[in-house]
N, C-alpha and C. Protein backbone atom coordinates (compact mmCIF):
# COMPACT_ATOMS: atom_id res chain seq x y z
N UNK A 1 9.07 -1.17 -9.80
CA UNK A 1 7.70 -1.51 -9.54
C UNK A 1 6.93 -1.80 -10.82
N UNK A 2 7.37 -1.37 -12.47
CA UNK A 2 6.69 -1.76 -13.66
C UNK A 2 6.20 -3.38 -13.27
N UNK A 3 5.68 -3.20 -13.58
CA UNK A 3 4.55 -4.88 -14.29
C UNK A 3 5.03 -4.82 -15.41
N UNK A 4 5.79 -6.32 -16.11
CA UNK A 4 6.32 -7.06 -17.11
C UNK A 4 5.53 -6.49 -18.07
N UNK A 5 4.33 -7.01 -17.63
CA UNK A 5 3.21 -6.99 -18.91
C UNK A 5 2.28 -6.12 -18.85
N UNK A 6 2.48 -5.00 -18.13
CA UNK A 6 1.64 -3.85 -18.15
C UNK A 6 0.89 -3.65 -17.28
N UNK A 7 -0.39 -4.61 -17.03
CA UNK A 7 -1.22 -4.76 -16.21
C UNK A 7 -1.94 -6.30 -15.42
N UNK A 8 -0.54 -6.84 -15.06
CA UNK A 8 -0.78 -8.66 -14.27
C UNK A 8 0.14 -7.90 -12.79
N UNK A 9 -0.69 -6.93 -12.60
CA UNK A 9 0.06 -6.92 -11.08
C UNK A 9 -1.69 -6.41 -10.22
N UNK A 10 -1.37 -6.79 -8.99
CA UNK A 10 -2.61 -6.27 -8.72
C UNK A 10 -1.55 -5.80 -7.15
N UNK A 11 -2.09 -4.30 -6.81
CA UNK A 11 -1.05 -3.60 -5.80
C UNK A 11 -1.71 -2.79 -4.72
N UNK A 12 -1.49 -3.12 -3.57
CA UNK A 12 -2.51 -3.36 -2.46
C UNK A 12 -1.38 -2.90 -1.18
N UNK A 13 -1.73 -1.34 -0.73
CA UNK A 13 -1.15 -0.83 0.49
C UNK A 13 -1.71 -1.07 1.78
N UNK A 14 -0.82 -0.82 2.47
CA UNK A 14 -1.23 -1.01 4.28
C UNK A 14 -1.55 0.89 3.88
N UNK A 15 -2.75 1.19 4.81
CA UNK A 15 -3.08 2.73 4.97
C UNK A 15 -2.54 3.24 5.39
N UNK A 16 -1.72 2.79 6.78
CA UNK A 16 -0.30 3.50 7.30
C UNK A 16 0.65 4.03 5.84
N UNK A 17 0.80 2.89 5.39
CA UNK A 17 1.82 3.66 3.84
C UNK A 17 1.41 4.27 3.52
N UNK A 18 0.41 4.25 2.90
CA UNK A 18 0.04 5.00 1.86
C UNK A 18 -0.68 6.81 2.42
N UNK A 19 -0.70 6.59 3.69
CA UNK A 19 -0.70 7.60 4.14
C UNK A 19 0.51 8.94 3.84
N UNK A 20 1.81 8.09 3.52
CA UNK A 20 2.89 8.68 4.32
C UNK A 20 3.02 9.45 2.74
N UNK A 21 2.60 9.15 1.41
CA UNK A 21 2.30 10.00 -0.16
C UNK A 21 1.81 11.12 0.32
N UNK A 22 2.81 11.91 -0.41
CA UNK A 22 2.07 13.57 -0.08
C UNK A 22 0.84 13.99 -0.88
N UNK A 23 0.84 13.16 -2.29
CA UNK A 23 -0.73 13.15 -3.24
C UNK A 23 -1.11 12.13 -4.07
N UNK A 24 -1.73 11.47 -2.81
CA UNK A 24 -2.36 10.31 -3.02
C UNK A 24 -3.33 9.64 -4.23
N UNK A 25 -3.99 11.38 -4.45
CA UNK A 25 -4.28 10.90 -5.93
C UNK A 25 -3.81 10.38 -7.06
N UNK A 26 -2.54 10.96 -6.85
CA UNK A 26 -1.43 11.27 -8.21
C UNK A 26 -0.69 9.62 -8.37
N UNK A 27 -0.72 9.11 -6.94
CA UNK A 27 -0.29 7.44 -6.77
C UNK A 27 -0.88 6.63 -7.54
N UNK A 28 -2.61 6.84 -7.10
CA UNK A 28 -3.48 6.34 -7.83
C UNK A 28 -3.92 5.92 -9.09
N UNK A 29 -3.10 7.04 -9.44
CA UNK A 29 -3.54 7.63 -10.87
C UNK A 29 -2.44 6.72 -11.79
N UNK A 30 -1.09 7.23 -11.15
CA UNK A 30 -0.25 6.19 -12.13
C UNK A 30 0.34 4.59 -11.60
N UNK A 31 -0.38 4.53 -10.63
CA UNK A 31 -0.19 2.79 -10.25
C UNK A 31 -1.52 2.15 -11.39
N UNK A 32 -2.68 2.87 -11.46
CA UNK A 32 -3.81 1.90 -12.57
C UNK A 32 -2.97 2.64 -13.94
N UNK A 33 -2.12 2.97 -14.48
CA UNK A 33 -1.38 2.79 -15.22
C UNK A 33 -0.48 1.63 -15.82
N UNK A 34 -0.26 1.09 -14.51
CA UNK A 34 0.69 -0.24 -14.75
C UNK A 34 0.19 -1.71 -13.57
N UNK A 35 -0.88 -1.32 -12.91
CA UNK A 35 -1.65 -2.65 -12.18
C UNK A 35 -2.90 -2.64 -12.82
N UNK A 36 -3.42 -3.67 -12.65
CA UNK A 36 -4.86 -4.01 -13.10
C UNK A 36 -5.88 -3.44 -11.76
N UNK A 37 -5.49 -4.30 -10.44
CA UNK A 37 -6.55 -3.22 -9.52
C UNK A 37 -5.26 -2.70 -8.11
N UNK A 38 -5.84 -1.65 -7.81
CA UNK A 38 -5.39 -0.82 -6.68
C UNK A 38 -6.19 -0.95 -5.43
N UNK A 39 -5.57 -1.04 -4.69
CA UNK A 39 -6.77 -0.95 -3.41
C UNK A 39 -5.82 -0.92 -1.80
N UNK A 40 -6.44 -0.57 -1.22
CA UNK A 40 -6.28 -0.59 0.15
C UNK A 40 -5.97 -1.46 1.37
N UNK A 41 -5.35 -2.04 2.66
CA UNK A 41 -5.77 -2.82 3.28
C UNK A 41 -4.93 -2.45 4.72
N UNK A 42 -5.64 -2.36 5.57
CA UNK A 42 -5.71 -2.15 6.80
C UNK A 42 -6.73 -2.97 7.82
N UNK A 43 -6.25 -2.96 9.26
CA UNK A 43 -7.02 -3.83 9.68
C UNK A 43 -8.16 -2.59 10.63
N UNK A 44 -8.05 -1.67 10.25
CA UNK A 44 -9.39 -0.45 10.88
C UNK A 44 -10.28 -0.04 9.50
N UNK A 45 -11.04 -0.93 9.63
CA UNK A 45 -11.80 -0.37 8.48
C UNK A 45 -12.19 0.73 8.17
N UNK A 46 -12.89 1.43 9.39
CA UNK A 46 -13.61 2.22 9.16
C UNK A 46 -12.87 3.48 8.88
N UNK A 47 -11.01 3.44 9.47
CA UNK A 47 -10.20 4.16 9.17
C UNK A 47 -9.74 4.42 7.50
N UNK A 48 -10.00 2.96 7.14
CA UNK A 48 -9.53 3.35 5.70
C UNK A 48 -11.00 3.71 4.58
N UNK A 49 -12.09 3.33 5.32
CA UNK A 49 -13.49 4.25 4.59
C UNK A 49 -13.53 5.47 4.91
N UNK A 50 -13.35 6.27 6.14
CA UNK A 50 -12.84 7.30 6.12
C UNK A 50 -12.15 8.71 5.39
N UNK A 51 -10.72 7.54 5.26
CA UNK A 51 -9.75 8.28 4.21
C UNK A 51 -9.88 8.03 3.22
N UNK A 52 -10.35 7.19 2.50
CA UNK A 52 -10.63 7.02 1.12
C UNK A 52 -11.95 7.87 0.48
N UNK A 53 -12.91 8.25 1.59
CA UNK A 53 -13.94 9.20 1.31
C UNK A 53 -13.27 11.10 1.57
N UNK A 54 -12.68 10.84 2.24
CA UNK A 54 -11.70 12.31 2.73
C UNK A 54 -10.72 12.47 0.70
N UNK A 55 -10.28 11.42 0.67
CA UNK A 55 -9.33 12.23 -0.39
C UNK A 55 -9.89 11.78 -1.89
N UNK A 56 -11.27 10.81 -1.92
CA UNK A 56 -12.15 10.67 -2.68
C UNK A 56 -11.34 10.22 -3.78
N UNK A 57 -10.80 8.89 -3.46
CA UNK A 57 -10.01 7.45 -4.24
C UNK A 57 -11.52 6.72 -4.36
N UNK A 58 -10.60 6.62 -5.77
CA UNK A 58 -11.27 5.42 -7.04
C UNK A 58 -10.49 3.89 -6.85
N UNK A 59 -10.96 3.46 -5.63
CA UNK A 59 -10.05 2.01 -5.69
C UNK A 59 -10.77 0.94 -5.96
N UNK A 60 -10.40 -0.13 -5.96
CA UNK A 60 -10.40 -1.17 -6.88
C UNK A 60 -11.46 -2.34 -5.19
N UNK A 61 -10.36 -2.34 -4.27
CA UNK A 61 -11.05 -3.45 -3.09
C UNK A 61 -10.45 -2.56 -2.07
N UNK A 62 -11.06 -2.98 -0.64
CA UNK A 62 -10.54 -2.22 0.46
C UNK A 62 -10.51 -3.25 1.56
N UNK A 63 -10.65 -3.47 2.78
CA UNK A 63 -10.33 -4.68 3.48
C UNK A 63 -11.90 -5.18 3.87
N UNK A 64 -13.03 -4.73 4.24
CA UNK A 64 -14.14 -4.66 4.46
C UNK A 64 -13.73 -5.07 5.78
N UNK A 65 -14.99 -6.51 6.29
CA UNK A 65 -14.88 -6.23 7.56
C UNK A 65 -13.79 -7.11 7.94
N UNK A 66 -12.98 -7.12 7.40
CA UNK A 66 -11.72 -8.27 7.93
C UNK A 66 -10.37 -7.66 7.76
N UNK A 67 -9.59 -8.14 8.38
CA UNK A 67 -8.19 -7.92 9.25
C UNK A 67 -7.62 -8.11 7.95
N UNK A 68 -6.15 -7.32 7.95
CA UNK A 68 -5.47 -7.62 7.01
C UNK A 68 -5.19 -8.70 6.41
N UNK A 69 -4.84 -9.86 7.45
CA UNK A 69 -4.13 -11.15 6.84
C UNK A 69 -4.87 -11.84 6.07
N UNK A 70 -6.27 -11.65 6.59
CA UNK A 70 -7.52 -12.46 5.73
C UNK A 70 -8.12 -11.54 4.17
N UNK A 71 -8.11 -10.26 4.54
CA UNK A 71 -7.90 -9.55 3.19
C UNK A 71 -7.03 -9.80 2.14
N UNK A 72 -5.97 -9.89 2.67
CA UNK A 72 -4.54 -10.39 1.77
C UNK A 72 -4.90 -11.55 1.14
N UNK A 73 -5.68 -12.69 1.72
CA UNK A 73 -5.48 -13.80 1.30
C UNK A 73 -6.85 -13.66 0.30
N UNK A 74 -7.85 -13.30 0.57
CA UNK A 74 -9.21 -13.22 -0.18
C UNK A 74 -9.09 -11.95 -1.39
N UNK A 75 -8.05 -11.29 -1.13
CA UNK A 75 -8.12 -10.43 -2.59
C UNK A 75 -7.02 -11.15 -3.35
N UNK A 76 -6.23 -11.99 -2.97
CA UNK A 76 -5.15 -12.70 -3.60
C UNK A 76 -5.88 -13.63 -4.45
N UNK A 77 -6.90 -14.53 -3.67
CA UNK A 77 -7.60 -15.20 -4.73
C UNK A 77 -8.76 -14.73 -5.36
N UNK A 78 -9.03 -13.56 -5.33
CA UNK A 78 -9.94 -13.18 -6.53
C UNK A 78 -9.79 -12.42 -7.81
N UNK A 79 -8.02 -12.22 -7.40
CA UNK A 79 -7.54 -11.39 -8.39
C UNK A 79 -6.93 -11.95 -9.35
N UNK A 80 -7.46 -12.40 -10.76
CA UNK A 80 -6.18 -13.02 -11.68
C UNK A 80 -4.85 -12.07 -12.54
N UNK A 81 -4.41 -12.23 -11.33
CA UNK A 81 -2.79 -11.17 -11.76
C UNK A 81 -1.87 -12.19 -11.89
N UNK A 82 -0.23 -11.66 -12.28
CA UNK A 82 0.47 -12.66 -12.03
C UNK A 82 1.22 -12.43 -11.10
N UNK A 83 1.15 -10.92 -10.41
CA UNK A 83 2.60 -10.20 -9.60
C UNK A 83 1.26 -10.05 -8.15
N UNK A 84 1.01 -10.02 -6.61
CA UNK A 84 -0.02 -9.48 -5.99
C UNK A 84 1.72 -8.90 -5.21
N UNK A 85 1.31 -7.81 -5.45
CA UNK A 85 2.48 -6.41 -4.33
C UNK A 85 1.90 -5.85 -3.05
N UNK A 86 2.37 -5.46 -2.23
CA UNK A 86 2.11 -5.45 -0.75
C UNK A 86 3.10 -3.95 -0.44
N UNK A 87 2.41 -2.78 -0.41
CA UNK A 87 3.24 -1.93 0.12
C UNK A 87 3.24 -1.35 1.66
N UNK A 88 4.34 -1.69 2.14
CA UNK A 88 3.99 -1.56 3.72
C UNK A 88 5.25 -0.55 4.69
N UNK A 89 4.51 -0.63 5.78
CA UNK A 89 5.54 -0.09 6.84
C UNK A 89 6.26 -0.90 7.63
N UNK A 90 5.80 -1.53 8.24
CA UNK A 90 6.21 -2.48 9.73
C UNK A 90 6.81 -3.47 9.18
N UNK A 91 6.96 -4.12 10.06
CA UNK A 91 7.33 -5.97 9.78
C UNK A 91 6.12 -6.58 10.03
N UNK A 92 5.59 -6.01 10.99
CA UNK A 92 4.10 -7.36 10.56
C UNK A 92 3.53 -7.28 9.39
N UNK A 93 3.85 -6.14 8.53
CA UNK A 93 3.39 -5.83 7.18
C UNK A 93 4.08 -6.89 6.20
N UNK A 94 5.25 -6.98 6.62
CA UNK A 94 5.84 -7.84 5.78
C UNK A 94 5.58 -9.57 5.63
N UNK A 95 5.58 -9.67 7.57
CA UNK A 95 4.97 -11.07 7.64
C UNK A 95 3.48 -11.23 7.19
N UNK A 96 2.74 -10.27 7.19
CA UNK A 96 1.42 -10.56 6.40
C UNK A 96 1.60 -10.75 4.88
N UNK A 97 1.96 -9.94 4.39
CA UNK A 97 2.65 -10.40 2.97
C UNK A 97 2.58 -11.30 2.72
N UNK A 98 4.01 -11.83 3.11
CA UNK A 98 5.20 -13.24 2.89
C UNK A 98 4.09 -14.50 3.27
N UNK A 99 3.17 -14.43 4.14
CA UNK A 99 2.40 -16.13 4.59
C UNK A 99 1.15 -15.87 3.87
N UNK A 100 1.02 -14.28 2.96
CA UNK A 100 -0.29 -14.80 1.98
C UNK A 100 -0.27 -14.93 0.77
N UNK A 101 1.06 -14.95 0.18
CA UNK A 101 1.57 -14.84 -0.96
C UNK A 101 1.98 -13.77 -1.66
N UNK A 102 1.88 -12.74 -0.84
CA UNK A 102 2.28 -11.57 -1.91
C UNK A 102 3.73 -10.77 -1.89
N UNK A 103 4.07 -9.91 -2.24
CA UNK A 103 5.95 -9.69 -2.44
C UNK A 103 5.69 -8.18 -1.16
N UNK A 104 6.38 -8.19 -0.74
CA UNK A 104 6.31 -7.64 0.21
C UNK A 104 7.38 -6.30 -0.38
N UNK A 105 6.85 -4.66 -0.57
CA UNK A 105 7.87 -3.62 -0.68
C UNK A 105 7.41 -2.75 -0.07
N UNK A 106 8.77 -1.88 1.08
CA UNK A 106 8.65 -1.02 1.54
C UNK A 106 8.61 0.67 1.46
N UNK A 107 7.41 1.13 1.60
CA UNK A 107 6.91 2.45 1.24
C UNK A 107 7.92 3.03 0.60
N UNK A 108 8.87 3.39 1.13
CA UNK A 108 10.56 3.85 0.59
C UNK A 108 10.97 3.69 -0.04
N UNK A 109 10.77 2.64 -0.48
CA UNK A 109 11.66 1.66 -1.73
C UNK A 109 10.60 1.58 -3.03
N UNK A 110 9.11 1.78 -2.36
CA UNK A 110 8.12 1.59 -3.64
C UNK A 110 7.51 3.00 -4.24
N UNK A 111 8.55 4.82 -2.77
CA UNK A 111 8.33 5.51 -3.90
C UNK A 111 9.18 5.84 -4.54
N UNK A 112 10.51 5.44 -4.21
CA UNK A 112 11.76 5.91 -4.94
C UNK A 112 11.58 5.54 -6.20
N UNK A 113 11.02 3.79 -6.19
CA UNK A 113 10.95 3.30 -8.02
C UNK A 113 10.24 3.89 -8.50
N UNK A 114 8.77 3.98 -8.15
CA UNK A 114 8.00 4.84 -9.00
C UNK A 114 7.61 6.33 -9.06
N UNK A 115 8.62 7.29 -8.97
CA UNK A 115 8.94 8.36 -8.71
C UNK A 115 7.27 9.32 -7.38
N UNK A 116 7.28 8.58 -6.47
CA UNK A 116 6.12 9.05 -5.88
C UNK A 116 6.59 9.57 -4.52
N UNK A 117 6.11 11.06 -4.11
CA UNK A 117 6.30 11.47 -3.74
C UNK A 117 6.21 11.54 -2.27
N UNK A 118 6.95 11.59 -1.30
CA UNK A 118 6.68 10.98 0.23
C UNK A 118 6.11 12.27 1.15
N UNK A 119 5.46 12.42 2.22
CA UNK A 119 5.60 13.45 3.10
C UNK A 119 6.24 14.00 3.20
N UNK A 120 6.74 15.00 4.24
CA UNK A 120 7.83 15.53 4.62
C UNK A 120 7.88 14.97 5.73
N UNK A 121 6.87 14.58 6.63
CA UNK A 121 6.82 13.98 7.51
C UNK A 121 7.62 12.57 7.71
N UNK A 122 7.25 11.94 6.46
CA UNK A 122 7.35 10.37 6.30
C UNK A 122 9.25 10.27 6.36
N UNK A 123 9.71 11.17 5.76
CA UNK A 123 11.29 10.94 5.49
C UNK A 123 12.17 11.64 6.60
N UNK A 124 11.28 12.70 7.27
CA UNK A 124 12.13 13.29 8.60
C UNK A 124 11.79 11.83 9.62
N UNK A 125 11.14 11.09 9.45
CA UNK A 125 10.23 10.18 10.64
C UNK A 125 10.95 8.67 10.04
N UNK A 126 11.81 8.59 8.74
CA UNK A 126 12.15 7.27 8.94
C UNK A 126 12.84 6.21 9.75
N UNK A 127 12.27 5.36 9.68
CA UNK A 127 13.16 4.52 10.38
C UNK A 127 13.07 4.44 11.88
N UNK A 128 13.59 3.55 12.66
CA UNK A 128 13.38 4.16 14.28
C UNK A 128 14.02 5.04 14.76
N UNK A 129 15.72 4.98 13.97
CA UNK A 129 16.24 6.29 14.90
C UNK A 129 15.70 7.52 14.25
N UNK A 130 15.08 7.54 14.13
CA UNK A 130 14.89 9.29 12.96
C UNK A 130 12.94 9.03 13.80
N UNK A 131 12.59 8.15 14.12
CA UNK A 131 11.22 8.00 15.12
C UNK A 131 12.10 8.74 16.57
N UNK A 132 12.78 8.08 16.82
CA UNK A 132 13.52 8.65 18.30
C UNK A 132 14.30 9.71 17.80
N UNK A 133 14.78 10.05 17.03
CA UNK A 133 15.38 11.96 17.35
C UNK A 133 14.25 12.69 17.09
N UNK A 134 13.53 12.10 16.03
CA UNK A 134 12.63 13.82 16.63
C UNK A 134 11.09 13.61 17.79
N UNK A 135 11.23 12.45 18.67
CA UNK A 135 11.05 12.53 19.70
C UNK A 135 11.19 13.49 20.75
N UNK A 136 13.12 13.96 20.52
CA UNK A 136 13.44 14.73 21.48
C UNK A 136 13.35 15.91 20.98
């Protein structure tokens, strides 16, 4: 997840992900280490003003009153980065990504690189079959 050049990435979660960090601050803290801005994007706003007032994040943009795909695309062009990262859950996460330009990595994969720490929840709950066993 490093940025080449330190700070030409600009790195932008679905709230579902970023939910699934056991200390969200601590994400925060060392992603504006190596991105220029951090921020949020979900399509419930008021869900991610919410949580961002609950765990009292210093972010950068959040989705305001628009849906992800249009967030994606309006923080894409206001940001002069060279990398825009997309950390997500789903596949529509991904297809939002991929048709607004940005690289699409999955929660899993984006905390393993940057040593960040997951729920306990998030890793008993991966995946669908691990959604369906502890169903039962």
């Amino acid at each position: 997840m490093n940025s080449p050049t330190g700070t030409e990435t600009t790195l932008g979660f679905e709230l579902a992900a970023f939910k699934a960090f056991d200390r969200p601050n601590e994400v925060v803290a060392d992603a504006r280490t190596w991105s220029r801005y951090v921020g949020l994007i979900a399509t419930d706003t008021d869900a991610v003003t919410s949580y961002v007032q609950t765990h009292e994040l210093n972010l950068d943009f959040l989705p305001g009153d628009r849906d992800k795909w249009l967030a994606l695309e309006e923080i894409r062009e206001k940001t002069n980065t060279d990398r825009h990262v997309f950390v997500g859950l789903a596949s529509d996460d991904r297809m939002a990504a991929e048709h607004t330009g940005w690289e699409f990595v999955p929660v899993e994969e984006a905390a393993e690189k940057a040593g960040w720490a997951l729920t306990d929840h998030t890793t008993r709950n991966s995946g669908f079959l691990g959604r369906i066993r502890d169903w039962f």
